[in-house]
PDB file of N, CA and C in Angstrom:
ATOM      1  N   UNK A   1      -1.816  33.309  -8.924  1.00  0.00           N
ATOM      2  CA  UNK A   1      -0.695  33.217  -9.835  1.00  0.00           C
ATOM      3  C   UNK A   1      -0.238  31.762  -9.926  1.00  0.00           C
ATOM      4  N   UNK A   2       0.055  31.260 -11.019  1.00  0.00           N
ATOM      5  CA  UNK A   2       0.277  29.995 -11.166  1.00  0.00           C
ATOM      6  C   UNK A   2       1.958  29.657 -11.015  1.00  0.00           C
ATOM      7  N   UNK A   3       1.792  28.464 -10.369  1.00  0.00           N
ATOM      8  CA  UNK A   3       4.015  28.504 -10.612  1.00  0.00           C
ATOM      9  C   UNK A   3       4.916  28.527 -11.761  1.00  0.00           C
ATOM     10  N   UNK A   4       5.813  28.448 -11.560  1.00  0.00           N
ATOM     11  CA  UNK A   4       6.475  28.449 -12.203  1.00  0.00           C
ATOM     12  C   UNK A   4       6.553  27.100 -13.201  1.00  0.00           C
ATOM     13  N   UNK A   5       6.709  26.615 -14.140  1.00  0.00           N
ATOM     14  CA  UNK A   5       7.261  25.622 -14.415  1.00  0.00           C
ATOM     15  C   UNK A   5       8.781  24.915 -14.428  1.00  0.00           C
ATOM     16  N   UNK A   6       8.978  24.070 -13.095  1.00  0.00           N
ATOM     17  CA  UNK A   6      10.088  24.035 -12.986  1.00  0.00           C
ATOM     18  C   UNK A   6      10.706  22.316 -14.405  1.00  0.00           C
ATOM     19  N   UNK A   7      11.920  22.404 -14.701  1.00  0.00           N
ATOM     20  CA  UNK A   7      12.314  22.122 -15.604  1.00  0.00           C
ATOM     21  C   UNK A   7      12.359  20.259 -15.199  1.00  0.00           C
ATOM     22  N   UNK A   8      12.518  19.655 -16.515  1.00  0.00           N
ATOM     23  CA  UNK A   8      11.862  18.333 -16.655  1.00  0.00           C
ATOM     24  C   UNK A   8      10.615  17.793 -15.811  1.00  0.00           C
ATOM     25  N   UNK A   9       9.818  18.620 -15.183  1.00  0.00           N
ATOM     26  CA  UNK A   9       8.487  18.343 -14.564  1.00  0.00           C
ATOM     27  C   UNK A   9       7.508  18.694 -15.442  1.00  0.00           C
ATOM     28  N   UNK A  10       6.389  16.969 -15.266  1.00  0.00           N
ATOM     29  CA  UNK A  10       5.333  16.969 -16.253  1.00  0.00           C
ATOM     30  C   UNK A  10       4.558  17.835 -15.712  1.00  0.00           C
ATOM     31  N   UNK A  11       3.854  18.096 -16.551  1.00  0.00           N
ATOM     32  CA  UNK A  11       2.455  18.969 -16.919  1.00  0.00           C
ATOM     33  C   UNK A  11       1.638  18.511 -17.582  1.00  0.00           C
ATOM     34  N   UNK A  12       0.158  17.320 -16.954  1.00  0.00           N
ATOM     35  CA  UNK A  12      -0.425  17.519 -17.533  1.00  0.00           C
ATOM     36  C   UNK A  12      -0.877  18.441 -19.084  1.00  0.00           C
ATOM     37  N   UNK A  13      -1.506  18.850 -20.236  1.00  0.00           N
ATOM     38  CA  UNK A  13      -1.901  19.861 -20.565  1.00  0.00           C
ATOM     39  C   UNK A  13      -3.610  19.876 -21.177  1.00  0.00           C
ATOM     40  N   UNK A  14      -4.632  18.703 -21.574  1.00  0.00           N
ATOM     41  CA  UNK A  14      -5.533  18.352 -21.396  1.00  0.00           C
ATOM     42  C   UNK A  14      -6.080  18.024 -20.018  1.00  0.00           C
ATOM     43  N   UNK A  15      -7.724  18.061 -20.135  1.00  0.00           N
ATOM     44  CA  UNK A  15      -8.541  17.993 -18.849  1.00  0.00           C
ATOM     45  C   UNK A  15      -8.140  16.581 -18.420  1.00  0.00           C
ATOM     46  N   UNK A  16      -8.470  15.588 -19.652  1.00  0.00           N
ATOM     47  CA  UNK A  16      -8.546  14.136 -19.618  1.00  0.00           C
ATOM     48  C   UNK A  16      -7.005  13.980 -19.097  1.00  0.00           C
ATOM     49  N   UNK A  17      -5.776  14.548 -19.880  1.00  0.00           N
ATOM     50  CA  UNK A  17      -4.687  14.017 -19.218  1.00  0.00           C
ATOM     51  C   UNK A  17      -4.056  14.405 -17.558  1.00  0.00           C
ATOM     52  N   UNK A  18      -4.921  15.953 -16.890  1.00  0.00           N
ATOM     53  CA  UNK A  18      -5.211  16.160 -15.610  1.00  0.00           C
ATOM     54  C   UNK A  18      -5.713  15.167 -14.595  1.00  0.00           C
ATOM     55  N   UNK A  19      -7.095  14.733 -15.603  1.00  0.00           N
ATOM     56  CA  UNK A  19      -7.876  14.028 -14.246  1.00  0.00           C
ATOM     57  C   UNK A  19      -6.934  12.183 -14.177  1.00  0.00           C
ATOM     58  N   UNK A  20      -6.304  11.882 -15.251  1.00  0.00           N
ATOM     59  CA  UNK A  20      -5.620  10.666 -15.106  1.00  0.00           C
ATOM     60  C   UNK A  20      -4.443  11.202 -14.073  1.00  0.00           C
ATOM     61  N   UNK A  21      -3.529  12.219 -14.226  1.00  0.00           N
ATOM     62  CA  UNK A  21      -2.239  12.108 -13.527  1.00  0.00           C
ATOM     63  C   UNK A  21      -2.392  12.017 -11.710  1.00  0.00           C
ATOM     64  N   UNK A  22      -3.884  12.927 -11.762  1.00  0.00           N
ATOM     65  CA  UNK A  22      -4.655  13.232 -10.744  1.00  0.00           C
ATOM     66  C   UNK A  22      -4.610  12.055  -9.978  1.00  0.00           C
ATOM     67  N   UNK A  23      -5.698  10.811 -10.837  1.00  0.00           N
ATOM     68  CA  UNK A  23      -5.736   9.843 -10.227  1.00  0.00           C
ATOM     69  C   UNK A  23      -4.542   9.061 -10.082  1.00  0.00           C
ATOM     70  N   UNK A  24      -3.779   8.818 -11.002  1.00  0.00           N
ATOM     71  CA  UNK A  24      -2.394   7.570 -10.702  1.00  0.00           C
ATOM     72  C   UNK A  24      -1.386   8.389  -9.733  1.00  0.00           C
ATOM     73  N   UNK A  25      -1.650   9.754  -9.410  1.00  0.00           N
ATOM     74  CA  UNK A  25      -0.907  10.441  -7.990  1.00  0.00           C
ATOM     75  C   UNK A  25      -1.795   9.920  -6.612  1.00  0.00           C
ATOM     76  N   UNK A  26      -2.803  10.066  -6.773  1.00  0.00           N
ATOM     77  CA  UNK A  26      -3.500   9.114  -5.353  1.00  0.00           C
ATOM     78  C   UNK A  26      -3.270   8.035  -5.377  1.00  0.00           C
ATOM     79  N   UNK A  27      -3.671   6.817  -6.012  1.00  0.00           N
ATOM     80  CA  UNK A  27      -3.407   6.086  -6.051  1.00  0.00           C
ATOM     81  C   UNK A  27      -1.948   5.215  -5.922  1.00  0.00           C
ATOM     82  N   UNK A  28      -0.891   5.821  -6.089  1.00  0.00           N
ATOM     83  CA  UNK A  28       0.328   6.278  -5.608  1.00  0.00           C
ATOM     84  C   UNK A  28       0.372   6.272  -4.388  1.00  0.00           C
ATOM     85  N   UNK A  29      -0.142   7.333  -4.117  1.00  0.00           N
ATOM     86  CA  UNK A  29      -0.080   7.338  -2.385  1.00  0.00           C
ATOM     87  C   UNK A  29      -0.572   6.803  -1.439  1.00  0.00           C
ATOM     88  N   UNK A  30      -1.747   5.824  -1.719  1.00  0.00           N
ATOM     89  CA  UNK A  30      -2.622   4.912  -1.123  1.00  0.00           C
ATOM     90  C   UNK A  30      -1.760   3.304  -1.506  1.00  0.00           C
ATOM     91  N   UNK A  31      -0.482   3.097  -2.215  1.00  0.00           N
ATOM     92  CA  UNK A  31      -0.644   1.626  -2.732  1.00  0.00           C
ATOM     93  C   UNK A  31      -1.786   1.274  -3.287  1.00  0.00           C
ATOM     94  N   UNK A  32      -1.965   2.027  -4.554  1.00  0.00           N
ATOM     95  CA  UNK A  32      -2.912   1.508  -4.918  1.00  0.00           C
ATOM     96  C   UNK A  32      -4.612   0.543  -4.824  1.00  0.00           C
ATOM     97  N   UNK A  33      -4.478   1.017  -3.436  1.00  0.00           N
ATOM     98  CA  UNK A  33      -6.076   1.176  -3.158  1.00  0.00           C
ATOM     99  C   UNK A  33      -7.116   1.763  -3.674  1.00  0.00           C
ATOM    100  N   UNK A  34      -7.859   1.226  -4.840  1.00  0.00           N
ATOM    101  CA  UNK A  34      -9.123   2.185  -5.315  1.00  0.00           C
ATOM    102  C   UNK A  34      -9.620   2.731  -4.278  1.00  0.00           C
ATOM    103  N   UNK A  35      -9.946   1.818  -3.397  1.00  0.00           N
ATOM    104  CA  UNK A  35     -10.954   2.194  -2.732  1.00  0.00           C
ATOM    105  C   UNK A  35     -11.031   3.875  -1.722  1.00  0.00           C
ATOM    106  N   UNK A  36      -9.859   3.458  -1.255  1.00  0.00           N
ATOM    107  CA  UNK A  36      -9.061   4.620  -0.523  1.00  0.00           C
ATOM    108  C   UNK A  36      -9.151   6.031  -1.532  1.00  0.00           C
ATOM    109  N   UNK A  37      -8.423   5.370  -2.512  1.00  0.00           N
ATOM    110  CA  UNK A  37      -8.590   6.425  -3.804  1.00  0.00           C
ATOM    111  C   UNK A  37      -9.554   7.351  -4.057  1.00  0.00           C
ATOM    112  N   UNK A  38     -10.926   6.486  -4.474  1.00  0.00           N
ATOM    113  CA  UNK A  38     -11.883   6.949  -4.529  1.00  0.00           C
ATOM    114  C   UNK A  38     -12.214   7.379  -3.351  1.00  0.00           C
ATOM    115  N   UNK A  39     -12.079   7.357  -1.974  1.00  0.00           N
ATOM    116  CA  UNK A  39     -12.469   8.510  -1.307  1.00  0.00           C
ATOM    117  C   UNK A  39     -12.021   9.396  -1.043  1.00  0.00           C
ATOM    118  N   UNK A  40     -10.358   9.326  -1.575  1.00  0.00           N
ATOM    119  CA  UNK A  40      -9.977  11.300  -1.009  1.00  0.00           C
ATOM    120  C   UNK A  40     -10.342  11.848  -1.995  1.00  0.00           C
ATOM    121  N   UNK A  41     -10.494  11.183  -3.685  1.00  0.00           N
ATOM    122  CA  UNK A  41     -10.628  12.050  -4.830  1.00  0.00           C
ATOM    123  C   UNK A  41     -12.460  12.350  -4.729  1.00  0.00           C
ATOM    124  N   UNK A  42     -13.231  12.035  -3.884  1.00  0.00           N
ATOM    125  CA  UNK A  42     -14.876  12.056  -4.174  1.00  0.00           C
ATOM    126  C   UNK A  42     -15.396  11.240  -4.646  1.00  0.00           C
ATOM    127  N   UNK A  43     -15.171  10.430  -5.321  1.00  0.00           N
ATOM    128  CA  UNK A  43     -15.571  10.219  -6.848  1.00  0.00           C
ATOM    129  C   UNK A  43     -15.467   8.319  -6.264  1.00  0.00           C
ATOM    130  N   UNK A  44     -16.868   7.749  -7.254  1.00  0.00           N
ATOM    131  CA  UNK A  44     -16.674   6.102  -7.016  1.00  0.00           C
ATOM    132  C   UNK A  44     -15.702   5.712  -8.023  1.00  0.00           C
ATOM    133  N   UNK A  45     -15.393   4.142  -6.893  1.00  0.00           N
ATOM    134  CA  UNK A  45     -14.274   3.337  -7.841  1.00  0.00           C
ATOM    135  C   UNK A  45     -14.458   2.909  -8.620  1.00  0.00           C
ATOM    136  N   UNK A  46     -15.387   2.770  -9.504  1.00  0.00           N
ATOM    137  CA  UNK A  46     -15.902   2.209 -10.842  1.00  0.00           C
ATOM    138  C   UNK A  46     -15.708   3.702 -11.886  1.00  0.00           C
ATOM    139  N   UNK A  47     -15.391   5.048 -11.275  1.00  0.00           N
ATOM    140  CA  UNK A  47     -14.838   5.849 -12.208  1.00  0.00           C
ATOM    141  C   UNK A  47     -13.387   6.071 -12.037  1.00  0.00           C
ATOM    142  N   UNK A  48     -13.002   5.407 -11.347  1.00  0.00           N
ATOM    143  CA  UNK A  48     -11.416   5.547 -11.343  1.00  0.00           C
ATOM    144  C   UNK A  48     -10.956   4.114 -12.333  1.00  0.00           C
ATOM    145  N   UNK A  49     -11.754   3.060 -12.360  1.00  0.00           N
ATOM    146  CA  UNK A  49     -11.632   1.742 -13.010  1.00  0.00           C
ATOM    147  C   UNK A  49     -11.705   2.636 -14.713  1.00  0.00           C
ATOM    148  N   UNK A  50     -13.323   3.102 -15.098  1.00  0.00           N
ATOM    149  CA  UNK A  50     -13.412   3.888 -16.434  1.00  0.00           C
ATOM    150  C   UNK A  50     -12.336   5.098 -17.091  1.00  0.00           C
ATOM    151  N   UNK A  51     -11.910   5.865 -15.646  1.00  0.00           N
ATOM    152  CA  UNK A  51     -11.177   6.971 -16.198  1.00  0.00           C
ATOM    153  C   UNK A  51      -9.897   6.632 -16.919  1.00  0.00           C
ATOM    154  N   UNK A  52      -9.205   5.392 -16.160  1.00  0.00           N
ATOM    155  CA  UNK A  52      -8.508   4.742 -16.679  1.00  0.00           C
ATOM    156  C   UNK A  52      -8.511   3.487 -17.799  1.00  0.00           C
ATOM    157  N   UNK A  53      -9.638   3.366 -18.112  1.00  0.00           N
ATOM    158  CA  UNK A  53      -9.664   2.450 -19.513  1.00  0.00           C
ATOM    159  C   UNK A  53      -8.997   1.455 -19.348  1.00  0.00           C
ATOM    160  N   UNK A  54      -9.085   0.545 -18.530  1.00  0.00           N
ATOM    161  CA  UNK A  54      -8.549  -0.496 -18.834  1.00  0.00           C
ATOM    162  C   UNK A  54      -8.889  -1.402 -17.539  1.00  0.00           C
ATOM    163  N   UNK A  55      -8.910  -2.645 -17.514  1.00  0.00           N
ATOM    164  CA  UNK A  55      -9.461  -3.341 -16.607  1.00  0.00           C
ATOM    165  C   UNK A  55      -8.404  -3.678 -15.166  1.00  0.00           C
ATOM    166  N   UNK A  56      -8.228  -2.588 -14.680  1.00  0.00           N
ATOM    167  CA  UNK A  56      -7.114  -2.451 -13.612  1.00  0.00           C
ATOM    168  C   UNK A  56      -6.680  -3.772 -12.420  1.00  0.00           C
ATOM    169  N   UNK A  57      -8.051  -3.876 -11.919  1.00  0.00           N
ATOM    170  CA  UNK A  57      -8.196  -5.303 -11.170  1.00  0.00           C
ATOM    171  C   UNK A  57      -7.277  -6.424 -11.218  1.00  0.00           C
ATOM    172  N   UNK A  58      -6.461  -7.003 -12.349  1.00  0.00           N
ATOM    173  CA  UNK A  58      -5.787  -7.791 -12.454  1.00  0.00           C
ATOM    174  C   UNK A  58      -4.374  -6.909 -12.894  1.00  0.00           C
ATOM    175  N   UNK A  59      -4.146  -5.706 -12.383  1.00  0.00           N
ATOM    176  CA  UNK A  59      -3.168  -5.171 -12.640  1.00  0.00           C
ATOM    177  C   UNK A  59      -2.214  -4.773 -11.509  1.00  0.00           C
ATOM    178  N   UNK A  60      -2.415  -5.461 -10.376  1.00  0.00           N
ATOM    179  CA  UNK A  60      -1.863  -4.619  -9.110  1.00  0.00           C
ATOM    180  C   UNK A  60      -2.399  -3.826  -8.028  1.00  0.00           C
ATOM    181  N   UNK A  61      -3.917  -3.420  -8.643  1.00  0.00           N
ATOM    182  CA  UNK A  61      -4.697  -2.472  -8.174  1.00  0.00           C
ATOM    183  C   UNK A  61      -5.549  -2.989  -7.058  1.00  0.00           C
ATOM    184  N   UNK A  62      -5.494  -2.678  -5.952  1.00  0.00           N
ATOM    185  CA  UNK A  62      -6.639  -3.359  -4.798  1.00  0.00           C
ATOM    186  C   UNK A  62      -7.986  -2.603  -4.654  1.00  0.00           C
ATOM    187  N   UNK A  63      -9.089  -3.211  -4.727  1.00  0.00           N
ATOM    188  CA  UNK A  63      -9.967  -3.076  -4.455  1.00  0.00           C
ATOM    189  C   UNK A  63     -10.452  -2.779  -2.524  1.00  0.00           C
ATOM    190  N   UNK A  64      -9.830  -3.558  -1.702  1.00  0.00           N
ATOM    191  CA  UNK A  64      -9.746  -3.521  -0.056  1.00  0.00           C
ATOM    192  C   UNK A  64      -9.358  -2.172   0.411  1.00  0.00           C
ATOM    193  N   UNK A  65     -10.273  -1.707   1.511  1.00  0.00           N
ATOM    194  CA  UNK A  65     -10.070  -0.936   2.615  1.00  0.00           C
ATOM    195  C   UNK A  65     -10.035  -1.631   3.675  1.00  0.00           C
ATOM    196  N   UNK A  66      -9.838  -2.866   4.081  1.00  0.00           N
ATOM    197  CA  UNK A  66     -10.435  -3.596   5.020  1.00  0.00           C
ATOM    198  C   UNK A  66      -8.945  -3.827   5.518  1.00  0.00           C
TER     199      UNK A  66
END
């Protein structure tokens, strides 16, 4: 059973707008570490760079696990 929708909380409602909220919620929680990113989500950091369209690197975004 799915929840409820509680009131002024987003909802995704496309796949594409899922797998973005998906990612900028990890990434969130890592400080923006791709790298980190890309390993709790599975997935390499060069598709978290594409999923997001835009050249993130000079945006705040760290590349380091180190």
């Amino acid at each position: 059973m799915l929840p409820h929708p509680k009131k002024n909380q987003y909802y995704p409602t496309s796949l594409k707008q899922q797998e973005l909220h998906m990612i900028l919620m990890v990434l969130n929680e890592v400080n923006g570490n791709v790298t980190a990113a890309a390993k709790k989500l599975g997935i390499h950091r060069s598709t978290i760079y594409r999923k997001l369209g835009r050249n993130t690197k000079n945006e705040g975004l760290s590349n380091n696990n180190r």
